[in-house]
Structure formats: structure tokens, C-alpha cells
C-alpha atoms as a PDB file:
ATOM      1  CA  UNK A   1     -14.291  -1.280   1.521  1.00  0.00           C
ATOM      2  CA  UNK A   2     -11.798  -3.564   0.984  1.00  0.00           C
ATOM      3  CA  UNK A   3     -12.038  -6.478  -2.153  1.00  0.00           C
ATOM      4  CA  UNK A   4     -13.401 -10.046  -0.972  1.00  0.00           C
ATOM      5  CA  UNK A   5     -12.365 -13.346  -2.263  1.00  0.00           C
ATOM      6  CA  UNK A   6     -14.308 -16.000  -0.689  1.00  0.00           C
ATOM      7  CA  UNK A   7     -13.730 -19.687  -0.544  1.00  0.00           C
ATOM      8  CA  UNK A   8     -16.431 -21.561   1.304  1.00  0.00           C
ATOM      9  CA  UNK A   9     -16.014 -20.619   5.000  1.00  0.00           C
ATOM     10  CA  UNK A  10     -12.438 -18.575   3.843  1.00  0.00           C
ATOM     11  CA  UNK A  11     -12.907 -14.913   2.886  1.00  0.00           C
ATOM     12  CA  UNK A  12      -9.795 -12.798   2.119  1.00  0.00           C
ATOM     13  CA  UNK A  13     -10.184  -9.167   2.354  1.00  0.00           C
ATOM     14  CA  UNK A  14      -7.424  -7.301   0.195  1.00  0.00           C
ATOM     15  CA  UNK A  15      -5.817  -4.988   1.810  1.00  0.00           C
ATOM     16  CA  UNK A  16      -4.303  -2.002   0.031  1.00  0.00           C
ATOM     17  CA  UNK A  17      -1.919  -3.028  -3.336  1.00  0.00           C
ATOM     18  CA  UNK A  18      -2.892  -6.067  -2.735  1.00  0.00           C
ATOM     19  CA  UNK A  19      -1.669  -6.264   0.984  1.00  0.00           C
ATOM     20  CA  UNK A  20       1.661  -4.098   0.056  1.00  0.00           C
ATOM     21  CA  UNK A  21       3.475  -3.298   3.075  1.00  0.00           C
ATOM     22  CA  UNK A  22       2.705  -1.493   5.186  1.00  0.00           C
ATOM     23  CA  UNK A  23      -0.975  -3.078   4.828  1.00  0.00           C
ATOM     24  CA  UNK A  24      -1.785  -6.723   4.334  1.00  0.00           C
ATOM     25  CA  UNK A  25      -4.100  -9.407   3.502  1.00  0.00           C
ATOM     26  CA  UNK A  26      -7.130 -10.497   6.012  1.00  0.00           C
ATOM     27  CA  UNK A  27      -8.018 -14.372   6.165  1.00  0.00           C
ATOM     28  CA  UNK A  28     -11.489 -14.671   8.002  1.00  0.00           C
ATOM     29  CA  UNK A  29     -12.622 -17.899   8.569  1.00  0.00           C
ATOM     30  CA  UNK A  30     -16.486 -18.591   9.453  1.00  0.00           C
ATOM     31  CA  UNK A  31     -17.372 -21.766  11.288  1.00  0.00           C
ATOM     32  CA  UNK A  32     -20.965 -22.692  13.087  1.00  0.00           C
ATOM     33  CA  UNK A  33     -19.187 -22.409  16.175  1.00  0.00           C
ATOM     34  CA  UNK A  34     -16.152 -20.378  16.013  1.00  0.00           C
ATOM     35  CA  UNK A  35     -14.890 -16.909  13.695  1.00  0.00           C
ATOM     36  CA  UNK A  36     -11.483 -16.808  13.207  1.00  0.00           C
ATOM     37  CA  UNK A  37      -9.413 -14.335  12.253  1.00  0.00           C
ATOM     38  CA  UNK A  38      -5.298 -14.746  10.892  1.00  0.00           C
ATOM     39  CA  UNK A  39      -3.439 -12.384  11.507  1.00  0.00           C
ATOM     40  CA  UNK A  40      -4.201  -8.531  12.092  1.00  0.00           C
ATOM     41  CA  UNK A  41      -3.080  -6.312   9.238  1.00  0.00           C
ATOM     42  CA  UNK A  42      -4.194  -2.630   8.691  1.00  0.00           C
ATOM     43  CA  UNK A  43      -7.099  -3.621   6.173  1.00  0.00           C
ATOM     44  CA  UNK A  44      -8.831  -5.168   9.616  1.00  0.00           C
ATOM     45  CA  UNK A  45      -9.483  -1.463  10.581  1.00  0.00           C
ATOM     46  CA  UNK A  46     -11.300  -1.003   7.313  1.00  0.00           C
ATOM     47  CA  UNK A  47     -13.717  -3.917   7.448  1.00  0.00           C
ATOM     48  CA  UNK A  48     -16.096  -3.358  10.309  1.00  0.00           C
ATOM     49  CA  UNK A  49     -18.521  -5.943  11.751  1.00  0.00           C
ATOM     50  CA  UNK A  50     -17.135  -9.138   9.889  1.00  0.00           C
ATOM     51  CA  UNK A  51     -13.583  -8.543  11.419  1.00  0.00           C
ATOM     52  CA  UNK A  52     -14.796  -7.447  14.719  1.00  0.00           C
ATOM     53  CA  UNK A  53     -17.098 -10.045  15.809  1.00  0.00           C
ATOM     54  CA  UNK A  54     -14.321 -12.421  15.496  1.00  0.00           C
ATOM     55  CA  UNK A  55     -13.872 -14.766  18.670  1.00  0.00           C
ATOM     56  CA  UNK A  56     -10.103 -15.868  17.754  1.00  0.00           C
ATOM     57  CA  UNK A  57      -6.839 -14.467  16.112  1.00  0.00           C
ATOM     58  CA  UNK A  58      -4.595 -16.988  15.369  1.00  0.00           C
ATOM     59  CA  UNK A  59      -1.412 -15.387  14.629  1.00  0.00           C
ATOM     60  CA  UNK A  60       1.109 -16.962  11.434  1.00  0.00           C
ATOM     61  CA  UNK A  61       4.182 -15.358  13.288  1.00  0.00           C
ATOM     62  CA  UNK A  62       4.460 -11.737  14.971  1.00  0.00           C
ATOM     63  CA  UNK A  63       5.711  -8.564  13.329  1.00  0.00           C
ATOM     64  CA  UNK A  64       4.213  -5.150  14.193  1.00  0.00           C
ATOM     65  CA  UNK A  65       2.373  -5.475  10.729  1.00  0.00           C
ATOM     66  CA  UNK A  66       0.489  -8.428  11.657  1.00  0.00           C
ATOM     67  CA  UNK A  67      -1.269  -7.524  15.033  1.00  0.00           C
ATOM     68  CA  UNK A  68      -2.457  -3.694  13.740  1.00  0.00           C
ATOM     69  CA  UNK A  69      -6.025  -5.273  14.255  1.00  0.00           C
ATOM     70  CA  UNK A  70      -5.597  -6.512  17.684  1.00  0.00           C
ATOM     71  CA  UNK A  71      -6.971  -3.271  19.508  1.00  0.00           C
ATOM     72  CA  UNK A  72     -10.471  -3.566  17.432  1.00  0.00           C
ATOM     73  CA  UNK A  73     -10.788  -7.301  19.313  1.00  0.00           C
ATOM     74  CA  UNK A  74      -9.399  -6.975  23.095  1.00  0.00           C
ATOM     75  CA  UNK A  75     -12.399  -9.679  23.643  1.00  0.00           C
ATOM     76  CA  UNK A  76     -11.121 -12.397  21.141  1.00  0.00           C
ATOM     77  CA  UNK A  77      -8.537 -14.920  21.814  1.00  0.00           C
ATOM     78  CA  UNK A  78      -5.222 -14.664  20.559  1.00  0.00           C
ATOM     79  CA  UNK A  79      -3.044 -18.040  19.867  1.00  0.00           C
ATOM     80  CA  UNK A  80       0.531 -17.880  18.594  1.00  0.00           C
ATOM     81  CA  UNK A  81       3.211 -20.493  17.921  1.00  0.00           C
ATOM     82  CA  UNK A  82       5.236 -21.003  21.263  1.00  0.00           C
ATOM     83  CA  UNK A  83       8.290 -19.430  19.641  1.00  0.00           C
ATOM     84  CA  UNK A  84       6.560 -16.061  19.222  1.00  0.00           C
ATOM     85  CA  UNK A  85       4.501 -16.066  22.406  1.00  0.00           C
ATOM     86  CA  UNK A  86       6.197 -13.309  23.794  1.00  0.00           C
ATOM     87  CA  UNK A  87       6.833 -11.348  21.120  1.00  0.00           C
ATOM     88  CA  UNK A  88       2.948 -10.930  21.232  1.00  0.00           C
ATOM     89  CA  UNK A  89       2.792 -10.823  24.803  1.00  0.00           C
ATOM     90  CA  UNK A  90       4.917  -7.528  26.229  1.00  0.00           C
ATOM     91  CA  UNK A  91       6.870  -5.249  24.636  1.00  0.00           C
ATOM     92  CA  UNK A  92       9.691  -6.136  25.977  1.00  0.00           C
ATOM     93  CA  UNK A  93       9.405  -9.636  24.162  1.00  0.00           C
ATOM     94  CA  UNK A  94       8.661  -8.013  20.439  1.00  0.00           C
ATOM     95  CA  UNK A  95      11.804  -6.259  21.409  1.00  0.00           C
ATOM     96  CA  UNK A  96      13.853  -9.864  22.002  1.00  0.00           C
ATOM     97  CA  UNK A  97      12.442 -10.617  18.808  1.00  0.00           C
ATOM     98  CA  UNK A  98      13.490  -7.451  16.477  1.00  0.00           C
ATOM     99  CA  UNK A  99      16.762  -7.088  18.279  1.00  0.00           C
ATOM    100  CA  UNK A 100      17.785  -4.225  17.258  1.00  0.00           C
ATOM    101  CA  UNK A 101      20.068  -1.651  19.205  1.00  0.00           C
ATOM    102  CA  UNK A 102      18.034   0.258  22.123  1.00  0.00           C
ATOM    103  CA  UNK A 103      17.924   3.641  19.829  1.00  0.00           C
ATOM    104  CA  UNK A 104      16.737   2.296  16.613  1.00  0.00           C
ATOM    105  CA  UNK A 105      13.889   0.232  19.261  1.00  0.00           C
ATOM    106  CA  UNK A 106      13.207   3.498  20.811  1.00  0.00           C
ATOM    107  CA  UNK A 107      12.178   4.674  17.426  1.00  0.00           C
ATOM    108  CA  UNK A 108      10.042   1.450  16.791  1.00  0.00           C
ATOM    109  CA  UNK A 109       7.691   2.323  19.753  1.00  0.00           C
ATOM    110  CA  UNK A 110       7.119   4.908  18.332  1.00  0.00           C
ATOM    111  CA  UNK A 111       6.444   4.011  14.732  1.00  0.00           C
ATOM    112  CA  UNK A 112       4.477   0.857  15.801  1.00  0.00           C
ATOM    113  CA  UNK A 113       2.093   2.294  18.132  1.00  0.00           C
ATOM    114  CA  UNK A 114       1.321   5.488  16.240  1.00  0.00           C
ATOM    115  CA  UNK A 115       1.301   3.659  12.403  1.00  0.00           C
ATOM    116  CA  UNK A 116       0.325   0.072  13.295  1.00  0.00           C
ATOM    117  CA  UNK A 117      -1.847   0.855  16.783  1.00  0.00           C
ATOM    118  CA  UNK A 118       0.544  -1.478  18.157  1.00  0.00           C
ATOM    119  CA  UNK A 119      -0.882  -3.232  21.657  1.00  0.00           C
ATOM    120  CA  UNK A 120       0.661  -6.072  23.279  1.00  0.00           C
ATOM    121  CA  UNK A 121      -1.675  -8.933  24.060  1.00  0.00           C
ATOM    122  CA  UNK A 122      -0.618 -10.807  27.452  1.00  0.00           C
ATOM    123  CA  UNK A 123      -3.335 -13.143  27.562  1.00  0.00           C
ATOM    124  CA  UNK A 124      -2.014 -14.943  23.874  1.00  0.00           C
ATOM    125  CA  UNK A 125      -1.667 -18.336  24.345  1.00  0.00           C
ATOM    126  CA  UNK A 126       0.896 -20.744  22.492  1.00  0.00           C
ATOM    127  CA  UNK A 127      -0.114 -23.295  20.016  1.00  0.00           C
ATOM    128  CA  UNK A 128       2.283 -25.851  18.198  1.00  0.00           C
ATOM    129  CA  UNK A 129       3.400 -27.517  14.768  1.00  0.00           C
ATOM    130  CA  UNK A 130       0.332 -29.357  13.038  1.00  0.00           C
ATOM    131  CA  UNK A 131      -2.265 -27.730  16.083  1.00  0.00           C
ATOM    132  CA  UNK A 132      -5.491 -27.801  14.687  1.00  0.00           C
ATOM    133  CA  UNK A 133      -8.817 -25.880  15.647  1.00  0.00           C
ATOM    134  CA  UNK A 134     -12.647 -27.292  14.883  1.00  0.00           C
ATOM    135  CA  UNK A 135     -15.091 -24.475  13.832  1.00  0.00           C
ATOM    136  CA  UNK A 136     -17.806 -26.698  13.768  1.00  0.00           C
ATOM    137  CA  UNK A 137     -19.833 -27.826  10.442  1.00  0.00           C
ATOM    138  CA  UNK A 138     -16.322 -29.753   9.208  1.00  0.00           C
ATOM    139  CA  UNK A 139     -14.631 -26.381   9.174  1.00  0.00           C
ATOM    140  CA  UNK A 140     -11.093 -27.683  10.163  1.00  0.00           C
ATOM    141  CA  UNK A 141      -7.998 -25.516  10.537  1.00  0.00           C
ATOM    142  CA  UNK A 142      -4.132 -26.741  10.647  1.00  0.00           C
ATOM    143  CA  UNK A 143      -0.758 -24.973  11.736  1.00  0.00           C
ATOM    144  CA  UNK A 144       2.564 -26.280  10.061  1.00  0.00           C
ATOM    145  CA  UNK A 145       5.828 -24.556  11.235  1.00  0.00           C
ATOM    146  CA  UNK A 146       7.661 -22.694   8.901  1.00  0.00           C
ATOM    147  CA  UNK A 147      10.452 -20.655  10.498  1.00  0.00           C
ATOM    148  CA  UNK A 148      12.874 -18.736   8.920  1.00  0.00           C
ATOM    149  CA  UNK A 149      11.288 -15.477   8.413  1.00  0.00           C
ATOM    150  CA  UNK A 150      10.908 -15.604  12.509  1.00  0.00           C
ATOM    151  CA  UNK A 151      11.360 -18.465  14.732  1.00  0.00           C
ATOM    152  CA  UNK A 152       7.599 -19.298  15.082  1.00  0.00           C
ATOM    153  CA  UNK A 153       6.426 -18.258  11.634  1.00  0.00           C
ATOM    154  CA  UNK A 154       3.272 -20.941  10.505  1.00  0.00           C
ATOM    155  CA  UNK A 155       1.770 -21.582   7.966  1.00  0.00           C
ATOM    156  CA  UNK A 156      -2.538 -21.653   8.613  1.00  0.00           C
ATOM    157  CA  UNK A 157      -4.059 -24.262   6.275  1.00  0.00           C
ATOM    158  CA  UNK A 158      -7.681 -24.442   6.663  1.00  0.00           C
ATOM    159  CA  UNK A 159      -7.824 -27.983   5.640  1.00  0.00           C
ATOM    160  CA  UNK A 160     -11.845 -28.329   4.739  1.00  0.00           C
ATOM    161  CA  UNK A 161     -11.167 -25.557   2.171  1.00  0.00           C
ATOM    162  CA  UNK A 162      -8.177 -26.394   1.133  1.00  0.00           C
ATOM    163  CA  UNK A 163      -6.870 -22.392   1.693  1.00  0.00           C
ATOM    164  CA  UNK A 164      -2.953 -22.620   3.309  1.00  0.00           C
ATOM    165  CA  UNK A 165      -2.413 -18.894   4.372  1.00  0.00           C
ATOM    166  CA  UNK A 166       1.154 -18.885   4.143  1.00  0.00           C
ATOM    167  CA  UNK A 167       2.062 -15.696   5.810  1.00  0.00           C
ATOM    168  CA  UNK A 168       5.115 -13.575   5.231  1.00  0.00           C
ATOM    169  CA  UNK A 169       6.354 -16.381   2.276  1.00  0.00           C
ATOM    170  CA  UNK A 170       4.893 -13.677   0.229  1.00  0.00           C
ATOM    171  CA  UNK A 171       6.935 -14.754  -2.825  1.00  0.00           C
ATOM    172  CA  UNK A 172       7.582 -10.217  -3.786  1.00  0.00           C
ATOM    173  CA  UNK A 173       9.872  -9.451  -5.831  1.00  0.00           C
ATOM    174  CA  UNK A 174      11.973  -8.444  -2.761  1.00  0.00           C
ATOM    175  CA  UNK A 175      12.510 -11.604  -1.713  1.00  0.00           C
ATOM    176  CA  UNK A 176      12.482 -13.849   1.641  1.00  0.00           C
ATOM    177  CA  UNK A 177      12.938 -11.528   4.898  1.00  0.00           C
ATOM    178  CA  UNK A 178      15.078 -13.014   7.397  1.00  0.00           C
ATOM    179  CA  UNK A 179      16.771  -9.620   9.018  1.00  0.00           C
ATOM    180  CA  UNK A 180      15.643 -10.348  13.029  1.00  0.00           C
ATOM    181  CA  UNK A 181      16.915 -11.965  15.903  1.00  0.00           C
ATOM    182  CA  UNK A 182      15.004 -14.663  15.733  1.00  0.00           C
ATOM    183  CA  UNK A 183      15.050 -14.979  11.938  1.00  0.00           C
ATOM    184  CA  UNK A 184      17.289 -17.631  10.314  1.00  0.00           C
ATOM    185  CA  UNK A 185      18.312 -18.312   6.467  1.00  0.00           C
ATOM    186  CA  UNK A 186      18.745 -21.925   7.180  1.00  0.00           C
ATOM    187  CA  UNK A 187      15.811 -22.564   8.585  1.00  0.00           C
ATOM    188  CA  UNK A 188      14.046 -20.114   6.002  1.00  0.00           C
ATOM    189  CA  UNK A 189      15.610 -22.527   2.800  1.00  0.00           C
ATOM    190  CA  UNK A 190      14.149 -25.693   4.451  1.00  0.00           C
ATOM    191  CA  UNK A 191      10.915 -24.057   5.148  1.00  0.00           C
ATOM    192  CA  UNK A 192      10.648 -22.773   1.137  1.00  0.00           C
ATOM    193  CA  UNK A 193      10.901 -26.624   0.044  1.00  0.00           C
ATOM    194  CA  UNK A 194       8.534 -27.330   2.608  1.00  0.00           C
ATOM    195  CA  UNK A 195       5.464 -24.862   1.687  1.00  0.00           C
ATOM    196  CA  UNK A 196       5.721 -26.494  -1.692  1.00  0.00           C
ATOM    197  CA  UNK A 197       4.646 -29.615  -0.708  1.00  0.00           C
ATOM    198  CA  UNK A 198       1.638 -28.334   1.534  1.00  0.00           C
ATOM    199  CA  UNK A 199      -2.030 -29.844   0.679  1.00  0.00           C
ATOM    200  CA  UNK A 200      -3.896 -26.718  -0.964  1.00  0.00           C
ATOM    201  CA  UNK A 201      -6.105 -25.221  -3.966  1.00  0.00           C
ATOM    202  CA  UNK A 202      -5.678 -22.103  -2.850  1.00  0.00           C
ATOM    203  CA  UNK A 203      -2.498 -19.991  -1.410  1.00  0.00           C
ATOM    204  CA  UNK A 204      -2.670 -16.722   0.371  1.00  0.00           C
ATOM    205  CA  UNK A 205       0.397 -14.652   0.915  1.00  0.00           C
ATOM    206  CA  UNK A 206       0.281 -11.606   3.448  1.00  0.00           C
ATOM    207  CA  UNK A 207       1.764  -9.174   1.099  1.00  0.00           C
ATOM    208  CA  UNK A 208       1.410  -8.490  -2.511  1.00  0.00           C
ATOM    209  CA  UNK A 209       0.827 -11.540  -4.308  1.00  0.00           C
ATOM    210  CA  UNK A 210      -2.526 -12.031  -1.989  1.00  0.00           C
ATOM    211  CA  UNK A 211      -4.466 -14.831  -4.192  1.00  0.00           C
ATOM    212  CA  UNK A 212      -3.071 -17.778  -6.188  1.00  0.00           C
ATOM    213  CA  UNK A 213      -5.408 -20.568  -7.188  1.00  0.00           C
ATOM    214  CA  UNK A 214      -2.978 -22.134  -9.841  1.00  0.00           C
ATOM    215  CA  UNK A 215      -0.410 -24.564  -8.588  1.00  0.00           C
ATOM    216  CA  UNK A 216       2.117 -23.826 -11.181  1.00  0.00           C
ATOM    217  CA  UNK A 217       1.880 -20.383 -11.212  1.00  0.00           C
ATOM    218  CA  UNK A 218       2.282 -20.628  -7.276  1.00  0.00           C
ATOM    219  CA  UNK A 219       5.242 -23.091  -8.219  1.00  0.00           C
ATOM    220  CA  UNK A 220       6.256 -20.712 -10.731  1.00  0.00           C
ATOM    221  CA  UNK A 221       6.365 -17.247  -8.041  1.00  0.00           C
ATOM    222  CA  UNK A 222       7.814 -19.720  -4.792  1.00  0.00           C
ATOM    223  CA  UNK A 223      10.995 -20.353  -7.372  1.00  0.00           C
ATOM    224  CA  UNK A 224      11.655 -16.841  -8.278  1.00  0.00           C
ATOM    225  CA  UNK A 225      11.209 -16.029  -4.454  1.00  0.00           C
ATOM    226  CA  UNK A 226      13.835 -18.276  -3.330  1.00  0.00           C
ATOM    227  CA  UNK A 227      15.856 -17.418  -6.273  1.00  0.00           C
ATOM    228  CA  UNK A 228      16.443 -14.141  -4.378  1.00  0.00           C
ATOM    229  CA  UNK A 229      18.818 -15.806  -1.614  1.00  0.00           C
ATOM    230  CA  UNK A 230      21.344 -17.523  -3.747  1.00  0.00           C
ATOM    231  CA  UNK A 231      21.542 -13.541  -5.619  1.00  0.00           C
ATOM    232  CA  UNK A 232      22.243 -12.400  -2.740  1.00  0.00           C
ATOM    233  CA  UNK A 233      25.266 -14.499  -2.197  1.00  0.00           C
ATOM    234  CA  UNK A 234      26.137 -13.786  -5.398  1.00  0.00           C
ATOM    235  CA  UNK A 235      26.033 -10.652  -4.849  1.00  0.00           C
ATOM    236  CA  UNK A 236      27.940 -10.837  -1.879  1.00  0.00           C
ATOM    237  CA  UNK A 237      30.484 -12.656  -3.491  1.00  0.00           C
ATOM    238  CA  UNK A 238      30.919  -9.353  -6.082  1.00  0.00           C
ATOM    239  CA  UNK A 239      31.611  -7.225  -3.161  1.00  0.00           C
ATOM    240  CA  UNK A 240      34.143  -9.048  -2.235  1.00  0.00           C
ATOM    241  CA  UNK A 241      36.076  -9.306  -5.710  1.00  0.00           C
ATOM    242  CA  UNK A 242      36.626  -5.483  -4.842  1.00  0.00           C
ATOM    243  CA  UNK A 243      38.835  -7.403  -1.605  1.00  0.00           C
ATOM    244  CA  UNK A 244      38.734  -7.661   1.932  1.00  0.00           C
ATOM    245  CA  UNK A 245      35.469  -5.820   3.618  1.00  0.00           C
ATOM    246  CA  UNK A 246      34.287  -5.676   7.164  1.00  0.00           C
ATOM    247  CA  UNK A 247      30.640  -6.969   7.924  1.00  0.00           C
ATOM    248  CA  UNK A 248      29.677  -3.209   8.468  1.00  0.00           C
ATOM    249  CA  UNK A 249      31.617  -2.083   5.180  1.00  0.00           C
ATOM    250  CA  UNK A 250      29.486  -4.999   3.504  1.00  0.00           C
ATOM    251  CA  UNK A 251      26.217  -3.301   5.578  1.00  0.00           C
ATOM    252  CA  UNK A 252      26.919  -0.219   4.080  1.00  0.00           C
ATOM    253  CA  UNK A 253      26.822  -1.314   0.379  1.00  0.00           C
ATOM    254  CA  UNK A 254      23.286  -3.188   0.894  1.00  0.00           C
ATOM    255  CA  UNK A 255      22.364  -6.153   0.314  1.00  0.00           C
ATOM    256  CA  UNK A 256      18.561  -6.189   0.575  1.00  0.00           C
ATOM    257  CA  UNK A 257      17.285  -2.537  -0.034  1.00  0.00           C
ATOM    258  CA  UNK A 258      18.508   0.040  -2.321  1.00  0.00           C
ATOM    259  CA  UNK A 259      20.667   2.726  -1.312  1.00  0.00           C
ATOM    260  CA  UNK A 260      18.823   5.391   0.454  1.00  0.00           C
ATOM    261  CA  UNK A 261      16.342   3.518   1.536  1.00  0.00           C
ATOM    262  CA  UNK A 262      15.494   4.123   5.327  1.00  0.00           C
ATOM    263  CA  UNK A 263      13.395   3.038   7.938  1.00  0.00           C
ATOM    264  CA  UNK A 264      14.813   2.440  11.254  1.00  0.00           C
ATOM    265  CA  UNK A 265      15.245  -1.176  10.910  1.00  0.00           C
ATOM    266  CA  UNK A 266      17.033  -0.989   7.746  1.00  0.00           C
ATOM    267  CA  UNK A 267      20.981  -1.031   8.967  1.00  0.00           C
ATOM    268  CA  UNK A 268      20.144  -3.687  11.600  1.00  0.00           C
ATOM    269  CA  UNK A 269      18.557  -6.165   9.076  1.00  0.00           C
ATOM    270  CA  UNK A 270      21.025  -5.519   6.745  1.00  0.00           C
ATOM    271  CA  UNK A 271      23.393  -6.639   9.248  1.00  0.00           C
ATOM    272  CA  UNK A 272      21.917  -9.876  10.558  1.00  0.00           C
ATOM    273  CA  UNK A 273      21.372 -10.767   7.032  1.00  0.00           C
ATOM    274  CA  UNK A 274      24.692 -10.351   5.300  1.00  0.00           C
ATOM    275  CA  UNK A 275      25.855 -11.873   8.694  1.00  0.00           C
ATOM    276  CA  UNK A 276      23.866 -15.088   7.941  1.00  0.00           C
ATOM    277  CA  UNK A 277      24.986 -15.307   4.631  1.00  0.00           C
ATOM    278  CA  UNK A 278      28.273 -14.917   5.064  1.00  0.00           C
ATOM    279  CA  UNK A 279      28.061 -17.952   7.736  1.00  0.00           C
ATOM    280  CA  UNK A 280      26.925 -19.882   4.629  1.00  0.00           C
ATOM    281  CA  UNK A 281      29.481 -18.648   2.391  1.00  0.00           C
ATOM    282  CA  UNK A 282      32.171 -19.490   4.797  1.00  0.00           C
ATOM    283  CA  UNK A 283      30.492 -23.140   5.788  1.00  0.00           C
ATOM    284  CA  UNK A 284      30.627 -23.868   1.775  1.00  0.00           C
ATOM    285  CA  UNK A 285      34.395 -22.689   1.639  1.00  0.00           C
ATOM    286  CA  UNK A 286      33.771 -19.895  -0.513  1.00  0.00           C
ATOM    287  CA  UNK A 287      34.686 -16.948   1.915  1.00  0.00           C
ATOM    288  CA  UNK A 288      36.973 -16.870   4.677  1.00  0.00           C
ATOM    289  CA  UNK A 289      37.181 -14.868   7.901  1.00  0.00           C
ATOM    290  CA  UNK A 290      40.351 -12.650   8.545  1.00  0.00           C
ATOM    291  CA  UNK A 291      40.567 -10.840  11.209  1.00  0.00           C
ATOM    292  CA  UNK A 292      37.497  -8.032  11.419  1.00  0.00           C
ATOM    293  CA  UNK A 293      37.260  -8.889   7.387  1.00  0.00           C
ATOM    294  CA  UNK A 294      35.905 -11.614   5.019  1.00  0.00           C
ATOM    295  CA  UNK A 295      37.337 -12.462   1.695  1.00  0.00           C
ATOM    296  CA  UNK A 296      37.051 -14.607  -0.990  1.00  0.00           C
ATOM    297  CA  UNK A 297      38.761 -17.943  -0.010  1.00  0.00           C
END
């Protein structure tokens, strides 16, 4: 059994570490007339009746880690912001969504269905920025759009309770994740001065950090996450004092995980990343593009 927090009609079950990935943190909300359900992660296999007699998933965003709990509900409803609708709907839409080369995809399949029970969901339905949902009894639920992390990421405030679920901002120690095709690091800075200003008591992160219920301390851990892009361009900017690099020489050296580190995602998000950054870096006149290289302008 997984550890409960509850907050009025908001319980979060803890997944494992504290929603670590692989796992991650459930948000069940209870309403007279409707039980809701955000996201899927791998703890929803653990819970039992209280996850399964839920009547709606409403997903934050869509990444294999988040929809692991989908098979245990092919009854429920499942809503997702219009920019992810097909990434939840086929296959071939999650695939638009990683894109990633066909081999390292190949191997996704396989990882997602046989480690996250992966199923796509064809029937989801799109919702949209500041949606909300009744649950009956003054149970009231909100969606604000917070891309960056993937084009349709939300957060899920449930507004009576004043609980904001706010998804894969999961202020780590890693950082923000912005490594997909439909990921983006501008977007993904705006969104990170957004979440501050969100109306809550209580914030719940997918991964890690799970539970905060003080506003400076949330504050506090939002900071140090966003820190983590501006090192990155600094750290960037170190590779280049070594001189002119390709974007693949640059992949190579990392930028988000440590050398050795493999999954089969890992080159392609280290690509789309550095390749983001080094848009920045070239917008703010601090690297320039020559040739197949970039260096220090």
C-alpha cells in the first residue's frame, strides 16, 4: 500500500521514492457526483478499488509514465489538453510527440508496453486552458496551460481545495525536461513564472518532491528548478571555450544526464535540448552558427 495524503476531497497516493521515476504520484479526487483521477502513474496498479472505480482521468500532459494506469480503467473517461490528444489517442501520435528516430521508437514500444502497460486510449477527448469540471458538493476542478515540458502540459488545480497538481514541474534536482518534439524551452521559462503565481495551499509534483504545503519552501524548490536552465547554458557556453563543436559533438559531451547514462531516449533528448538552447544562445548574441559548428560569438 501506497502512503495517503488527503486534503478534503484530494487524496495523493505516493508512489515509490516519493513518485521517483519510473513511478509517480496519484491525485484522486472524490466528488458526490464524479471520481477523478490525474494522471496514471505506476502506483495506480498498487491501489485497488479507490483508483479503479474512478469515472474520469484527466490527463496533465502525456508521457508513457503518466497513462501506466489507463488499462485498470478502459470504462472511465479520459480528457487531455487538445495539444496532446493524440499522443493519447494511437500510437502513432505518442510517436509525433517523442520524435525520436524510427529505431530508438522501435525500442520504446517495447519498453512502454512491457514496463508502463502502455495502451492507447482513442476515445480521449480534448479539453482546453482554464476548462473546469463540477464533481458535485462544490468540488470544483481547473486546467491552466503550462507547456514547455510538452505542448499540452496543464496544470490541474482543484480550486475548492485549493490542491494545483502541477505535473511534470517536479522542481528534482535534475531539472525542467524539455527533450521532445513537442517540448519547448521558451515556452517552458514562461510557464515556470507562471505556476508561481497559481491560487494554491497545496502543490503536488508528479515526481519526487510529491507534497509541499509551504509557499516559500515551494518558492524556494521552483527557483532552484529553473536555476537548472540558465546552468545549462552555462555549461554550454564551457564547451565551447574548448572551440568550435558540432550539435552532435555537443550531444556527445551531455548536457542533461551524466555520461553513461542510457535509456533509449537519452541521445535524442540530448539533442533537441542542446538544440534549443543553443537557439537561445545565438538569439542573445552569445554563440554563433558556422557552418555545421557553433562558437562563441
Amino acid at each position: 500500500m501506497s502512503e495517503i495524503q488527503r486534503f478534503g476531497a484530494v487524496s495523493v497516493h505516493l508512489g515509490h521514492k516519493s513518485g521517483k521515476y519510473p513511478d509517480g504520484n496519484q491525485v484522486l479526487v472524490r466528488g458526490p457526483e464524479l471520481r477523478v483521477a490525474f494522471d496514471t502513474p505506476l502506483v495506480a496498479n498498487r491501489i485497488g478499488v479507490d483508483f479503479d472505480a474512478v469515472e474520469l482521468v484527466i490527463l496533465g500532459h502525456v508521457h508513457e509514465d503518466h497513462m501506466a494506469g489507463l488499462h485498470r480503467v478502459p470504462k472511465a473517461g479520459v480528457q487531455v489538453h487538445e495539444a496532446d490528444l493524440r499522443a493519447a489517442q494511437s500510437w502513432p501520435g505518442l510517436c509525433a510527440h517523442y520524435g525520436y528516430p524510427p529505431d530508438v521508437l522501435a525500442e520504446m514500444k517495447t519498453l512502454v508496453e512491457r514496463d508502463f502497460h502502455y495502451v492507447p486510449r482513442p476515445d480521449a477527448t480534448p479539453y482546453i486552458h482554464d476548462q473546469r469540471w463540477e464533481l458535485g458538493g462544490g468540488v470544483q476542478i481547473r486546467a491552466h496551460h503550462l507547456p514547455g515540458h510538452t505542448s499540452g502540459h496543464c496544470a490541474l488545480i482543484v480550486e475548492s481545495e485549493g490542491v494545483a497538481f502541477i505535473g511534470d514541474i517536479d522542481l528534482t534536482g535534475f531539472g525542467p525536461y524539455y527533450g521532445d518534439a513537442t517540448s519547448s524551452l521558451k515556452a517552458f521559462r514562461k510557464s515556470l513564472a507562471e505556476v508561481a503565481d497559481l491560487d494554491a495551499r497545496v502543490w503536488v509534483t508528479s515526481h519526487h518532491r510529491a507534497v509541499i504545503t509551504d509557499r516559500t519552501k515551494f518558492l524556494s524548490d521552483l527557483a532552484g528548478f529553473a536555476s537548472k536552465i540558465d546552468e545549462r547554458n552555462e555549461k554550454l557556453i564551457g564547451y565551447l571555450r574548448d572551440g568550435p563543436q558540432s550539435l552532435a559533438e555537443l550531444a556527445q559531451r551531455r548536457l542533461l544526464y551524466p555520461p553513461g547514462f542510457s535509456l533509449p531516449y537519452v541521445e535524442s533528448a540530448e539533442l533537441n535540448s542542446i538544440r534549443m538552447h543553443l537557439d537561445e544562445l545565438v538569439t542573445q548574441s552569445v554563440v554563433r552558427k558556422s557552418g555545421d559548428c557553433f562558437e562563441l560569438a
